[in-house]
PDB file of N, CA and C in Angstrom:
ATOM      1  N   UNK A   1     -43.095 -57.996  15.598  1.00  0.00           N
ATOM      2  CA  UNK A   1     -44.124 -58.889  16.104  1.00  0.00           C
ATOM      3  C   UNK A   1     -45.381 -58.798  15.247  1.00  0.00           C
ATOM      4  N   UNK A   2     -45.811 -57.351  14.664  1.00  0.00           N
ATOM      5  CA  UNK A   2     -46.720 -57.424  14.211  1.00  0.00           C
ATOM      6  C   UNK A   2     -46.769 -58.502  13.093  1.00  0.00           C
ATOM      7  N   UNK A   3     -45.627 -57.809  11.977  1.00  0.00           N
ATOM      8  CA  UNK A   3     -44.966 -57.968  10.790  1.00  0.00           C
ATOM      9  C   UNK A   3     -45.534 -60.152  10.988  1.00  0.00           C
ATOM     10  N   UNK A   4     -44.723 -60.005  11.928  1.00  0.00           N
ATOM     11  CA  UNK A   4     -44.369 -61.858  11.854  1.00  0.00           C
ATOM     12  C   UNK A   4     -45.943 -62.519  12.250  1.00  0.00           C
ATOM     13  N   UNK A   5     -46.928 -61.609  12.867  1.00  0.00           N
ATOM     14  CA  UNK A   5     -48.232 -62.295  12.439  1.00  0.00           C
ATOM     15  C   UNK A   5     -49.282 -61.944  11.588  1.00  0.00           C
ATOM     16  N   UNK A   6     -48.945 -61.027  10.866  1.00  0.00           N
ATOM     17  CA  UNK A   6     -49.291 -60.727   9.567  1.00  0.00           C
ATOM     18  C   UNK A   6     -49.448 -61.807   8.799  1.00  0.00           C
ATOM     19  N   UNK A   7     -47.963 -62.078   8.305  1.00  0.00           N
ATOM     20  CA  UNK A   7     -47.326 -62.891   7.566  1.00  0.00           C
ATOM     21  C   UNK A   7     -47.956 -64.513   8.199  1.00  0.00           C
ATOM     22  N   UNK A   8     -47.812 -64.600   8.803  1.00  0.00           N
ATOM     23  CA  UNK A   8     -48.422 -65.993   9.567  1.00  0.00           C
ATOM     24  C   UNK A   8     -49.947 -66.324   8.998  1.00  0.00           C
ATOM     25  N   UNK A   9     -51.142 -65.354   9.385  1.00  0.00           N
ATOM     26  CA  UNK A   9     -51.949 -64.980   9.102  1.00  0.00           C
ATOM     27  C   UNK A   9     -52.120 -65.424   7.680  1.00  0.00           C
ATOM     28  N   UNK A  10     -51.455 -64.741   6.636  1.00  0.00           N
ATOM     29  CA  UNK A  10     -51.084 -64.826   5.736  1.00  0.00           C
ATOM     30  C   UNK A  10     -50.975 -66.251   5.154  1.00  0.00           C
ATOM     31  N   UNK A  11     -50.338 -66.621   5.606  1.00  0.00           N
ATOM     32  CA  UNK A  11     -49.661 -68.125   5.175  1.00  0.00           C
ATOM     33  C   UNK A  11     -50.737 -69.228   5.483  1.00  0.00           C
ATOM     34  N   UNK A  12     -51.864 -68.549   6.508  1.00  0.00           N
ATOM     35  CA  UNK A  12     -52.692 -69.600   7.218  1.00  0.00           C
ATOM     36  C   UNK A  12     -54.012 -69.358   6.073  1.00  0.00           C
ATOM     37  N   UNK A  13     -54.410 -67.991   5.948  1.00  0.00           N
ATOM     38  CA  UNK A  13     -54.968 -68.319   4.991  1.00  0.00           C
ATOM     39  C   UNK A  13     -55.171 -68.961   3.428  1.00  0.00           C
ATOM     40  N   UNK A  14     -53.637 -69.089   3.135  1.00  0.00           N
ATOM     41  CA  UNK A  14     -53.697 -69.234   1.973  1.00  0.00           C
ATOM     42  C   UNK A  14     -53.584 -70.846   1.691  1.00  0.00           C
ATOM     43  N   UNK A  15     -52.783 -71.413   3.193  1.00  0.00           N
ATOM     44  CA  UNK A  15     -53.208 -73.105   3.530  1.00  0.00           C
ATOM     45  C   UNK A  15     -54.604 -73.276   3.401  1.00  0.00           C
ATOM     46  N   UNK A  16     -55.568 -72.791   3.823  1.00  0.00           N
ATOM     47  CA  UNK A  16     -57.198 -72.939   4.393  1.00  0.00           C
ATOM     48  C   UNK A  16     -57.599 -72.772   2.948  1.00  0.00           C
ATOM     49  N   UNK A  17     -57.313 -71.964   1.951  1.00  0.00           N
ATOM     50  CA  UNK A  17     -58.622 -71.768   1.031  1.00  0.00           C
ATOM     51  C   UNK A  17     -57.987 -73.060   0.109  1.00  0.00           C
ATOM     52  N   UNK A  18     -56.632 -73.238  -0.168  1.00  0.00           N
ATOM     53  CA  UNK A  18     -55.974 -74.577  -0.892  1.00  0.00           C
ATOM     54  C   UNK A  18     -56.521 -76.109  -0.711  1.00  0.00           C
ATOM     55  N   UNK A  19     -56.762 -75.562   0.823  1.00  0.00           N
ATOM     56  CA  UNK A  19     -57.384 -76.969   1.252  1.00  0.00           C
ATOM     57  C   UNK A  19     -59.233 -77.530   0.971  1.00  0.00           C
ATOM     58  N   UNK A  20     -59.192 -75.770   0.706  1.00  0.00           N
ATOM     59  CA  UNK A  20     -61.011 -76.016   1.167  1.00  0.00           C
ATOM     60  C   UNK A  20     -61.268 -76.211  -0.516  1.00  0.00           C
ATOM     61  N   UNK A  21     -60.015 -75.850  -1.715  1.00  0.00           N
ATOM     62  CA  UNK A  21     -60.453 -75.852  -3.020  1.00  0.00           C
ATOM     63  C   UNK A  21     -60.007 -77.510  -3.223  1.00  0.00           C
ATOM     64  N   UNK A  22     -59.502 -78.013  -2.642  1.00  0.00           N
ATOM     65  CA  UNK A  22     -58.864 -79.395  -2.339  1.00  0.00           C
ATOM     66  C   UNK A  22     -60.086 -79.997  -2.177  1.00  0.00           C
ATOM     67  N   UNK A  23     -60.931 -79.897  -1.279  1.00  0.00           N
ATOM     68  CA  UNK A  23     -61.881 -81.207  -0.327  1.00  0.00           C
ATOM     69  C   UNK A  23     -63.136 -80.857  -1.856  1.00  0.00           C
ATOM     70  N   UNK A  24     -63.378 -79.490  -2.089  1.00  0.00           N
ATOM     71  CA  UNK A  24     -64.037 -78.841  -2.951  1.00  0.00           C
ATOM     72  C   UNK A  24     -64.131 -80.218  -4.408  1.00  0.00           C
ATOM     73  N   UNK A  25     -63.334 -80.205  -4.733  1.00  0.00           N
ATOM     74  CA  UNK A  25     -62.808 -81.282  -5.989  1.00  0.00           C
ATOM     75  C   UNK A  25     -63.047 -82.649  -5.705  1.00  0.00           C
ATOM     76  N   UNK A  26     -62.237 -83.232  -4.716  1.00  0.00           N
ATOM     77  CA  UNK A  26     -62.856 -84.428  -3.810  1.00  0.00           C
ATOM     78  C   UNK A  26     -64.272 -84.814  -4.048  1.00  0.00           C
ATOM     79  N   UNK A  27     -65.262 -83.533  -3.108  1.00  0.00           N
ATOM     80  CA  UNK A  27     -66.457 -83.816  -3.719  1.00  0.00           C
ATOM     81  C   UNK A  27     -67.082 -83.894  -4.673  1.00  0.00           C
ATOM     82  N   UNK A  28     -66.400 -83.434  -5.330  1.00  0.00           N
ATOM     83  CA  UNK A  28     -67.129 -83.398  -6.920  1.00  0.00           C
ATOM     84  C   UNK A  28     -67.101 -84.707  -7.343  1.00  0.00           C
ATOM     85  N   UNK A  29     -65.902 -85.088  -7.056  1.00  0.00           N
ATOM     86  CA  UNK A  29     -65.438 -86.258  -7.652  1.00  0.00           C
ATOM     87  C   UNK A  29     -66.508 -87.518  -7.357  1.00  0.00           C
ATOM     88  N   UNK A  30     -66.816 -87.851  -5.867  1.00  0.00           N
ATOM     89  CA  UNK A  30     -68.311 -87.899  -5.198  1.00  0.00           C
ATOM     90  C   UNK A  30     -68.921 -88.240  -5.756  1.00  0.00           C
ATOM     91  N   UNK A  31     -69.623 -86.888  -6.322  1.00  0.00           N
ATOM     92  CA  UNK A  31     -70.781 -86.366  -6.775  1.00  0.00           C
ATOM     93  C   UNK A  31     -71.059 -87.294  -8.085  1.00  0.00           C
ATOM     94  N   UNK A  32     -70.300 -86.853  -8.765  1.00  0.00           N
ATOM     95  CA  UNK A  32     -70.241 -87.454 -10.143  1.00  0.00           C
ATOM     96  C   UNK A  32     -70.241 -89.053 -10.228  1.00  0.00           C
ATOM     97  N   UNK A  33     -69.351 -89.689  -9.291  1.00  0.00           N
ATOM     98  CA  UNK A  33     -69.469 -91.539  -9.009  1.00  0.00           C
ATOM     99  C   UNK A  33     -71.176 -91.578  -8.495  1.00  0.00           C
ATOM    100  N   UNK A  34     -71.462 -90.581  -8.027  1.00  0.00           N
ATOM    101  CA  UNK A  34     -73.143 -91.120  -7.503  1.00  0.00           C
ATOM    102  C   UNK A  34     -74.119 -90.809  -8.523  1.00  0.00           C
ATOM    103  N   UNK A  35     -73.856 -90.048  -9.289  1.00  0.00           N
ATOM    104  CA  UNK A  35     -75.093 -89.794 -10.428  1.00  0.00           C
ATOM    105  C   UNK A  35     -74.707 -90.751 -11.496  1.00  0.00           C
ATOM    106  N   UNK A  36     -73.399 -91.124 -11.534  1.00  0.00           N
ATOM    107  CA  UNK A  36     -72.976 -91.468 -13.352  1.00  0.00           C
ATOM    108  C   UNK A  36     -73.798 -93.381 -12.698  1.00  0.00           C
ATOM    109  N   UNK A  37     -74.586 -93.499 -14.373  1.00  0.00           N
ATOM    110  CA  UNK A  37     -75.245 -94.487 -13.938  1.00  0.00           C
ATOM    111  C   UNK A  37     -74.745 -96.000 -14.385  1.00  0.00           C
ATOM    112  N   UNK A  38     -74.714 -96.228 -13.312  1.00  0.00           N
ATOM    113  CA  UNK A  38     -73.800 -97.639 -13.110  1.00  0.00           C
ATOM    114  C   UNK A  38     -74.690 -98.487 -12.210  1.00  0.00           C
ATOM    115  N   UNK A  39     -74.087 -99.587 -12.211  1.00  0.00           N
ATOM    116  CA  UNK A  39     -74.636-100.528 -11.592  1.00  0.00           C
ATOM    117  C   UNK A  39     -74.154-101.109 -10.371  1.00  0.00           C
ATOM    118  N   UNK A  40     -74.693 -99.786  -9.228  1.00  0.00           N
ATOM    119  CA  UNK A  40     -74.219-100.303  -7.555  1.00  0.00           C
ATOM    120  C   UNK A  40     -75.723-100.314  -6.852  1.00  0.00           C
ATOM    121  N   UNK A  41     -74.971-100.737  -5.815  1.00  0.00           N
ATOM    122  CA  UNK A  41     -75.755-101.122  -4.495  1.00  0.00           C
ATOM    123  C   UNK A  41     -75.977 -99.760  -3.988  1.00  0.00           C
ATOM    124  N   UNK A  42     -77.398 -99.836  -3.086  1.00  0.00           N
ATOM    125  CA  UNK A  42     -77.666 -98.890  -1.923  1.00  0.00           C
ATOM    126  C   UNK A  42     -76.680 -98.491  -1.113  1.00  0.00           C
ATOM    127  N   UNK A  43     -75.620 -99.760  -0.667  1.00  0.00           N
ATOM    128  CA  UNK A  43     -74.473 -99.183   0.352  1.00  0.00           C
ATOM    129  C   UNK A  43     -73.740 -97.896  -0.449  1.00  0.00           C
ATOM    130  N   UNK A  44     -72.830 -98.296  -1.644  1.00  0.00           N
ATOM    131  CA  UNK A  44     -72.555 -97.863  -2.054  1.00  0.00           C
ATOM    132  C   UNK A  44     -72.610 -96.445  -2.618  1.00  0.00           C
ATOM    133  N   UNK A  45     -73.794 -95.834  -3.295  1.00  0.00           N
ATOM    134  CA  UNK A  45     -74.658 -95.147  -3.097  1.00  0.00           C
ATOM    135  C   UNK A  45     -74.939 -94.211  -1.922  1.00  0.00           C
ATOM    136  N   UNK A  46     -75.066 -94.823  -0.741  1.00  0.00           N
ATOM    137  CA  UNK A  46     -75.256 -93.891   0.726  1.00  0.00           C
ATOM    138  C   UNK A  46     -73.298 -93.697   0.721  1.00  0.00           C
ATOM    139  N   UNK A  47     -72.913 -94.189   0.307  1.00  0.00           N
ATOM    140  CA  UNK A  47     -71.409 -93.990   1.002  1.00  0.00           C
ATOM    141  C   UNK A  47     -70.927 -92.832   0.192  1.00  0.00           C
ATOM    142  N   UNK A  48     -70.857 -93.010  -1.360  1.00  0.00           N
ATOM    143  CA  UNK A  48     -70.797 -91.926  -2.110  1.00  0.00           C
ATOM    144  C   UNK A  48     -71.541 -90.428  -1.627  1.00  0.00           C
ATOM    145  N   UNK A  49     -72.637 -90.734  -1.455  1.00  0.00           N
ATOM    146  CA  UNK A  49     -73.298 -89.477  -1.162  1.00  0.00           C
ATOM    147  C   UNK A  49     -72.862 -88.927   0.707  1.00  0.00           C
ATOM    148  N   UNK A  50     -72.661 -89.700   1.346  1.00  0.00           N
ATOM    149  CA  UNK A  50     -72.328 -89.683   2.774  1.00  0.00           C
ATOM    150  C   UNK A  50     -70.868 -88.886   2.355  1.00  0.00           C
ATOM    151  N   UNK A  51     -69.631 -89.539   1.769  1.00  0.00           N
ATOM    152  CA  UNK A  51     -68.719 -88.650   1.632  1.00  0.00           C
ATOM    153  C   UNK A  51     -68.225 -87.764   0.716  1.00  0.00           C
ATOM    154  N   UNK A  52     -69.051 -87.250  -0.298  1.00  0.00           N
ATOM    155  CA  UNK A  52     -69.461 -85.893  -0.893  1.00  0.00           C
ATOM    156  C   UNK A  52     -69.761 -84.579   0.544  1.00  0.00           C
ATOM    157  N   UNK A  53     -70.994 -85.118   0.720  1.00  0.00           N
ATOM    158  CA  UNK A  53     -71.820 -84.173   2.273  1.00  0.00           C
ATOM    159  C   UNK A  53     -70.432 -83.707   3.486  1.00  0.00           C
ATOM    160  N   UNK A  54     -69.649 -85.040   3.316  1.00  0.00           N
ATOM    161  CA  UNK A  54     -68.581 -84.876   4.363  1.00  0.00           C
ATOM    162  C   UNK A  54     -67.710 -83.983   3.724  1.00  0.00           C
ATOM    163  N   UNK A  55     -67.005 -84.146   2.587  1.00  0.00           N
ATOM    164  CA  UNK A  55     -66.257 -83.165   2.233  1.00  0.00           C
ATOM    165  C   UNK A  55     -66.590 -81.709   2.136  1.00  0.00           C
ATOM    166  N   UNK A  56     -67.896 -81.471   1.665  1.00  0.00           N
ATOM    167  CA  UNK A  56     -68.479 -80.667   1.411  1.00  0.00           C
ATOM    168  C   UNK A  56     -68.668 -79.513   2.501  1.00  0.00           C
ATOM    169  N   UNK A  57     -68.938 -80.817   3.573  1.00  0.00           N
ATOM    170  CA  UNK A  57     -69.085 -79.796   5.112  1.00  0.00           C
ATOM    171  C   UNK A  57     -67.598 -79.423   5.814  1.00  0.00           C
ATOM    172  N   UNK A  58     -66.746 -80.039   5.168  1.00  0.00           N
ATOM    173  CA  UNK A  58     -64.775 -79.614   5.690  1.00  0.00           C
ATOM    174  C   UNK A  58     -64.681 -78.671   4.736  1.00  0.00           C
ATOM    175  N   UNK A  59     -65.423 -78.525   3.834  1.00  0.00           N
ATOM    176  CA  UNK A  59     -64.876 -76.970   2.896  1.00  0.00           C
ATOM    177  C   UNK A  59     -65.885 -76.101   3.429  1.00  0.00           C
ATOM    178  N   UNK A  60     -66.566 -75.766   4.052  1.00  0.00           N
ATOM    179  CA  UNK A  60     -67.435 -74.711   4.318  1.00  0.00           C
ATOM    180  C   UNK A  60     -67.081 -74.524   5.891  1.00  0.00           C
ATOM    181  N   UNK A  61     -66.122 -75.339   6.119  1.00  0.00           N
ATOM    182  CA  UNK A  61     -65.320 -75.304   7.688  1.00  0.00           C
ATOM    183  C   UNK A  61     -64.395 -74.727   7.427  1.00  0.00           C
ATOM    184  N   UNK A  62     -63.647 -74.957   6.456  1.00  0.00           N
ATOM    185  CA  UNK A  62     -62.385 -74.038   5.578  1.00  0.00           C
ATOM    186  C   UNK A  62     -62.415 -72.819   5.449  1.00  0.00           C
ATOM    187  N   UNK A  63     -64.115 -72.623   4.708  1.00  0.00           N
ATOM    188  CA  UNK A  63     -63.782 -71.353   4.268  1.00  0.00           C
ATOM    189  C   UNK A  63     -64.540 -70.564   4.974  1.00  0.00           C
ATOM    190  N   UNK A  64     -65.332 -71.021   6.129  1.00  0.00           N
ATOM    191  CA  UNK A  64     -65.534 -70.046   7.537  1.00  0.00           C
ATOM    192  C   UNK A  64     -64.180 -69.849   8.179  1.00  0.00           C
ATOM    193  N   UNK A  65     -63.128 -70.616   8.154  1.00  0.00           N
ATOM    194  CA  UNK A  65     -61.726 -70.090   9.189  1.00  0.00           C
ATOM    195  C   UNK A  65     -61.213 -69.384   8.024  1.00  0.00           C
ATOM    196  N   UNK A  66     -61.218 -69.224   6.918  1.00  0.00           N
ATOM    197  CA  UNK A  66     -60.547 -68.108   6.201  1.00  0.00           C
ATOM    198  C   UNK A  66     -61.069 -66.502   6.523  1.00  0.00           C
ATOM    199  N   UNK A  67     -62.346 -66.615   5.982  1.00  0.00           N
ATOM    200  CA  UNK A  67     -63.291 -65.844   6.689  1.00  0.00           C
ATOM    201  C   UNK A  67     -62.488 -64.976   7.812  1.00  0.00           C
ATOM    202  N   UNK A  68     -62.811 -65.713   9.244  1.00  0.00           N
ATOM    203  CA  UNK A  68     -62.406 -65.426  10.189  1.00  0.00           C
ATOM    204  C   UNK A  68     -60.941 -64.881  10.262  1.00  0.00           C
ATOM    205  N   UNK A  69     -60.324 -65.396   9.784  1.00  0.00           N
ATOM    206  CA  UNK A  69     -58.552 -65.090   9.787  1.00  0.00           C
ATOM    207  C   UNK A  69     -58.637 -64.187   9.041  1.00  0.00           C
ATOM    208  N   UNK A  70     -59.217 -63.883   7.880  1.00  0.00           N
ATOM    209  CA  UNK A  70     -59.097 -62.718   7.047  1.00  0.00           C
ATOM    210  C   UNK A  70     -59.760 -61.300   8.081  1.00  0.00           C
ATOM    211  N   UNK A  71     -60.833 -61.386   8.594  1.00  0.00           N
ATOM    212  CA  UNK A  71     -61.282 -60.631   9.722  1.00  0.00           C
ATOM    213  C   UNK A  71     -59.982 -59.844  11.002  1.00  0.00           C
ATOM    214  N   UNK A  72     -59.486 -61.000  11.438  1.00  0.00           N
ATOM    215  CA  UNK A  72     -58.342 -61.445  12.393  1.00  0.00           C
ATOM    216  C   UNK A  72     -57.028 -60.280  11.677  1.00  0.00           C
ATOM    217  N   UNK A  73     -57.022 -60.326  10.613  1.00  0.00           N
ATOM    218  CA  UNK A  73     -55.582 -59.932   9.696  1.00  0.00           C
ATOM    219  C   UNK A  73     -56.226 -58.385   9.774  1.00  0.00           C
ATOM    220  N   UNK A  74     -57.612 -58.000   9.425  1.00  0.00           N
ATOM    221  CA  UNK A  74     -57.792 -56.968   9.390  1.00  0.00           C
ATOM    222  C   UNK A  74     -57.432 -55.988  10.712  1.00  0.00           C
ATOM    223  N   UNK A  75     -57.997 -56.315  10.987  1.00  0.00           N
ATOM    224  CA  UNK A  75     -58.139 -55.735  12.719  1.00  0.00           C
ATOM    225  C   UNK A  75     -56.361 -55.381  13.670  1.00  0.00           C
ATOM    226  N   UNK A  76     -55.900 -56.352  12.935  1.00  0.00           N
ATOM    227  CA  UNK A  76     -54.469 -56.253  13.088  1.00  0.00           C
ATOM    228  C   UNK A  76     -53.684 -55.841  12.332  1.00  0.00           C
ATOM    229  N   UNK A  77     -54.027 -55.100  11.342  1.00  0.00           N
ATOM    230  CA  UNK A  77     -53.416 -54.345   9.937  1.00  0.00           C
ATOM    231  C   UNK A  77     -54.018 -52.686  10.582  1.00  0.00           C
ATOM    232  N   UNK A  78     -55.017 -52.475  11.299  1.00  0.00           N
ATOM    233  CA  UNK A  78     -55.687 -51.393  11.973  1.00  0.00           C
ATOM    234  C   UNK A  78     -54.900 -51.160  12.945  1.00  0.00           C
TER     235      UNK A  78
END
């Protein structure tokens, strides 16, 4: 029982930081459409920067539940 949530544990963290290096890139990607200078609109512009902030805030959601699960794994390795 332990063994099998170890391993779980395990597997969950290593989904969470993949994902959070995932959304991580995403934003960049963002980032870079909002500075590189081109010729858009204000909407455009707020939307770029609106979903940079969004991704940005699902990776720092990511990598607080890694965090936590890594905590979680400890305590249960004790």
């Amino acid at each position: 029982m332990n063994n099998n949530m170890t391993k779980e544990l395990k597997n969950k963290i290593a989904d969470y930081q993949r994902f959070g290096f995932i959304l991580l890139a995403v934003s960049t990607f963002f980032y870079v459409g909002l500075v590189l200078p081109e010729d858009k609109s204000f909407i455009q512009s707020v939307t770029l920067g609106s979903a940079s902030l969004i991704c940005l805030s699902f990776t720092a959601l990511m990598y607080n539940t890694v965090r936590k699960c890594k905590v979680k794994l400890q305590e249960i390795s004790n």
